[in-house]
C-alpha atoms as a PDB file:
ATOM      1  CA  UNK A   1      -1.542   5.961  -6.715  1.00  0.00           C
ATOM      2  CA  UNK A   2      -4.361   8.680  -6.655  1.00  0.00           C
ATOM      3  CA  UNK A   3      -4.627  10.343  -3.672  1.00  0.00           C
ATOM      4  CA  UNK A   4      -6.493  13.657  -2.469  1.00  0.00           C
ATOM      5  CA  UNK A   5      -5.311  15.773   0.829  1.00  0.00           C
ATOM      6  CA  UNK A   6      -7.315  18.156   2.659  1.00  0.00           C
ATOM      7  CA  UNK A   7      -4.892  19.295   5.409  1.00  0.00           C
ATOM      8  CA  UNK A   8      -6.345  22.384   8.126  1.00  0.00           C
ATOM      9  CA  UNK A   9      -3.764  22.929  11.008  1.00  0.00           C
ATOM     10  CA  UNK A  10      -5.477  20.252  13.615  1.00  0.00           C
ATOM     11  CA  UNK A  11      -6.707  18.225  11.143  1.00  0.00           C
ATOM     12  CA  UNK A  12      -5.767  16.037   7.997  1.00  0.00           C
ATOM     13  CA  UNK A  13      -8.470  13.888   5.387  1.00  0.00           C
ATOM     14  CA  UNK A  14      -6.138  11.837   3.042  1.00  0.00           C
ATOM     15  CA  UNK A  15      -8.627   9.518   0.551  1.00  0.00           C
ATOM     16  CA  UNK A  16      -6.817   6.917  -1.120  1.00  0.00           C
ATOM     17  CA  UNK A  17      -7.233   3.764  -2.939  1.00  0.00           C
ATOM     18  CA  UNK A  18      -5.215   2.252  -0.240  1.00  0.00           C
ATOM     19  CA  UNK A  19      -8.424   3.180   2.312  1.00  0.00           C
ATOM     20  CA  UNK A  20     -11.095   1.540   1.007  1.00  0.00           C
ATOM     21  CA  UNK A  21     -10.550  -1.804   3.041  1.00  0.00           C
ATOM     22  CA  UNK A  22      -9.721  -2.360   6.567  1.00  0.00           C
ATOM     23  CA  UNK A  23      -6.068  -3.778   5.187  1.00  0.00           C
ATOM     24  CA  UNK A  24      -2.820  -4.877   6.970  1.00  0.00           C
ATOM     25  CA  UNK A  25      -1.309  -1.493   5.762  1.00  0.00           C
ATOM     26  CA  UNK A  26      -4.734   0.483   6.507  1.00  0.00           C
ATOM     27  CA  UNK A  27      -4.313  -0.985  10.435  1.00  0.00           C
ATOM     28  CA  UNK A  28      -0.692  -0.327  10.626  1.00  0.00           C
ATOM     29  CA  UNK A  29      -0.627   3.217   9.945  1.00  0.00           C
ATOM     30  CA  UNK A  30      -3.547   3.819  12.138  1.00  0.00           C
ATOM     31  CA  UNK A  31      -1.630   2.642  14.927  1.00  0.00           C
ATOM     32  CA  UNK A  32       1.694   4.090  14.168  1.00  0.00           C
ATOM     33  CA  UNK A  33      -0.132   7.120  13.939  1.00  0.00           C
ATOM     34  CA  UNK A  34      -2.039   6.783  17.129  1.00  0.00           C
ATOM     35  CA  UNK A  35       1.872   5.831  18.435  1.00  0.00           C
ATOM     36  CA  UNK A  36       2.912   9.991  17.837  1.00  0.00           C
ATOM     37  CA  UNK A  37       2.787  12.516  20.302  1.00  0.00           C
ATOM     38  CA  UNK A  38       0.267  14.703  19.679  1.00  0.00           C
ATOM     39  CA  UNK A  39      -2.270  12.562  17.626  1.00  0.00           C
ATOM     40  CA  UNK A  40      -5.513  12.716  19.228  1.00  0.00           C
ATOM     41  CA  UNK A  41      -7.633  10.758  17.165  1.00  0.00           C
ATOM     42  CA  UNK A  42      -7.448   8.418  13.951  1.00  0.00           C
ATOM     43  CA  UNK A  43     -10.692   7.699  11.689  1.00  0.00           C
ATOM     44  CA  UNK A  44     -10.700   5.531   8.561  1.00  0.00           C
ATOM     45  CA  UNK A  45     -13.487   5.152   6.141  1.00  0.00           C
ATOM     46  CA  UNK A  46     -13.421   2.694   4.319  1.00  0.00           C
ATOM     47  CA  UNK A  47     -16.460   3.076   2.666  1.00  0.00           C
ATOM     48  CA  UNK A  48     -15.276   7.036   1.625  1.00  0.00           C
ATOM     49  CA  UNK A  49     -11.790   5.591   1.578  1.00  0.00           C
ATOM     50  CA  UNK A  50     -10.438   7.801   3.620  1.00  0.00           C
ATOM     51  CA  UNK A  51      -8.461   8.550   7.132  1.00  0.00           C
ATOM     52  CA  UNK A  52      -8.618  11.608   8.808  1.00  0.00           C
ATOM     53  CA  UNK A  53      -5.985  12.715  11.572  1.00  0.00           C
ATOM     54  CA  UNK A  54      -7.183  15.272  14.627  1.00  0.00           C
ATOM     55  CA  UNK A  55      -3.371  16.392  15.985  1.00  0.00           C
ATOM     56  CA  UNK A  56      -2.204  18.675  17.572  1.00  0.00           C
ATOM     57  CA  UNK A  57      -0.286  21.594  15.167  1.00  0.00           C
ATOM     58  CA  UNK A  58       2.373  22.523  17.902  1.00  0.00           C
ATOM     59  CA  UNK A  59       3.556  19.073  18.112  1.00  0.00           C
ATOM     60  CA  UNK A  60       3.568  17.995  14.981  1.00  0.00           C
ATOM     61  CA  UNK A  61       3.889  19.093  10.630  1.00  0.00           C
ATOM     62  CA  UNK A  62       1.449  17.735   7.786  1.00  0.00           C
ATOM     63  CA  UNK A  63       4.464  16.266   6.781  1.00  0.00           C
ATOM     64  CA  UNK A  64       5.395  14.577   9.837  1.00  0.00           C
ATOM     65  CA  UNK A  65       1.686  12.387   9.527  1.00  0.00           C
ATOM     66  CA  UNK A  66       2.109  11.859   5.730  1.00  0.00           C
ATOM     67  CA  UNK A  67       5.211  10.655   6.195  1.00  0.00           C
ATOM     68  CA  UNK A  68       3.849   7.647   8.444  1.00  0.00           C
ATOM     69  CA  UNK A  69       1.193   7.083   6.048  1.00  0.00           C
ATOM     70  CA  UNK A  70       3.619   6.850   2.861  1.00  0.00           C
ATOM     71  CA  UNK A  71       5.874   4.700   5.241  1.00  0.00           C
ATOM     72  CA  UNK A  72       3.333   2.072   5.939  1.00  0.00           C
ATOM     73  CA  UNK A  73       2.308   2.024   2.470  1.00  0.00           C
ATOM     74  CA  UNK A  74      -1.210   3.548   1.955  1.00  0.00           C
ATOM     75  CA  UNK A  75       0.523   6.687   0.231  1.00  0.00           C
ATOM     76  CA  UNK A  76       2.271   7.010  -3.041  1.00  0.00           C
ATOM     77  CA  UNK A  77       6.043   8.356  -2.745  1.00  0.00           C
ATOM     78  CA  UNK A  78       5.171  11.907  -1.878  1.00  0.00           C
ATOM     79  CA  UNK A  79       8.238  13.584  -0.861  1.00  0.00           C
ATOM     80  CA  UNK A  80       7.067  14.100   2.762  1.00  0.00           C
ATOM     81  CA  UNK A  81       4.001  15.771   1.111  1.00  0.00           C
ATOM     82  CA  UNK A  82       6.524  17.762  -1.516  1.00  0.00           C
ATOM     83  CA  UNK A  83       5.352  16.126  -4.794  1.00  0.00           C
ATOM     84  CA  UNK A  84       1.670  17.086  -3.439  1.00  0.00           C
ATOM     85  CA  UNK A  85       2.267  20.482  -2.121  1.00  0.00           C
ATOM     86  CA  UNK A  86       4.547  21.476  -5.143  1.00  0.00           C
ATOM     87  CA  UNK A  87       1.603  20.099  -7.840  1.00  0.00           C
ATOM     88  CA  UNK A  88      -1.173  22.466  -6.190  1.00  0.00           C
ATOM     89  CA  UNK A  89       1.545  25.285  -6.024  1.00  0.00           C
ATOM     90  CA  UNK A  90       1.981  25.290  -9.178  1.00  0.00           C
ATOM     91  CA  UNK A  91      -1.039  24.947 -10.506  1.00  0.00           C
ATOM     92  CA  UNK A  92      -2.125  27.690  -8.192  1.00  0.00           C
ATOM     93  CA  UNK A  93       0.554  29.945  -9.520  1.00  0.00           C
ATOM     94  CA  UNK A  94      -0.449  29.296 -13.126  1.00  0.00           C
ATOM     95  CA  UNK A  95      -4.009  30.248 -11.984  1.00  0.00           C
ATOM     96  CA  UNK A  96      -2.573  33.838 -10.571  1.00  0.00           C
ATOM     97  CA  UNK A  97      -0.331  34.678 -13.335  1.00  0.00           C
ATOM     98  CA  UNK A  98      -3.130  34.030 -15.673  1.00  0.00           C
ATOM     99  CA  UNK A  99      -5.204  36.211 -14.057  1.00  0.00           C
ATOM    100  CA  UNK A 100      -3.115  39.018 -14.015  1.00  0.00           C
ATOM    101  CA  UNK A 101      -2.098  38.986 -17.271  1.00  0.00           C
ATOM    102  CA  UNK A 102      -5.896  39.323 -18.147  1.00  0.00           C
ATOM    103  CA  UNK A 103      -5.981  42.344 -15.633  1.00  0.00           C
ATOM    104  CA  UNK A 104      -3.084  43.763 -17.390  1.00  0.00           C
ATOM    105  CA  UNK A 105      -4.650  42.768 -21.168  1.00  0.00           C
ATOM    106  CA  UNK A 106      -7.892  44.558 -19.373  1.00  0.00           C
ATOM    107  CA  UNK A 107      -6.170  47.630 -18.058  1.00  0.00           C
ATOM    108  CA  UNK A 108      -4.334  48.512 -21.416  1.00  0.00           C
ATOM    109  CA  UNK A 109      -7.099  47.824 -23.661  1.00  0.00           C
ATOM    110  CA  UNK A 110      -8.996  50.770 -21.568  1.00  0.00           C
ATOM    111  CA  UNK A 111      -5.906  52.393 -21.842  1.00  0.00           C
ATOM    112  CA  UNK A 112      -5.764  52.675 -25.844  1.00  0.00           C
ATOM    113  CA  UNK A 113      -9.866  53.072 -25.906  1.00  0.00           C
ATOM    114  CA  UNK A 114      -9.651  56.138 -23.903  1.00  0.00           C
ATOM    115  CA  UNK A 115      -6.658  57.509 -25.875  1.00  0.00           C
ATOM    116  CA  UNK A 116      -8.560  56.441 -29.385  1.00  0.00           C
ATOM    117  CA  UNK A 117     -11.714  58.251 -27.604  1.00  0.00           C
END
């Protein structure tokens, strides 16, 4: 199932397929969600597909929300968010090794310029 988080601590916008209707699932995570401690407010869109989640972040983990949401069934299996979290991690840690080996490729072509100059 395609999904796309945007988590800030306070606040979480998960769009999914799942989203786009006012479902049986869609209306049973909403109110398990509203059912935790520290949720203040639940919004679905169905026309963005989307819910967002205003909590608050010294009661409860992005993983603790997603974790409702895969358990009602408008989320893919995500490993508590793992599968998610470990995808962008990696694909940010390709980003930063590829950019320092082109600093590096950078720094020692100056290098051997310098010397040849």
């Amino acid at each position: 199932m395609s999904q796309y988080i945007h988590h800030v601590p306070g606040r979480i916008r998960v769009r999914s397929k799942a989203f786009h209707c006012r479902s049986r699932k869609t209306r049973t995570a909403e109110s398990r969600l509203l059912a935790l401690t520290g949720v203040r407010q639940v919004r679905v869109n169905p026309h963005a597909g989307s819910i967002t989640v205003y909590y608050d972040s010294a009661l409860l983990k992005q993983s603790d929300l997603l974790c409702v949401l895969e358990q009602s069934g408008c989320l893919g299996t995500t490993s508590h968010g793992g599968e998610v979290l470990h995808k962008a991690g990696e694909m940010f840690g390709k980003a930063l090794v590829g950019a320092v080996v082109q600093k590096a490729v950078e720094q020692s072509a100056r290098t051997l310029v310098g010397a040849l100059i």
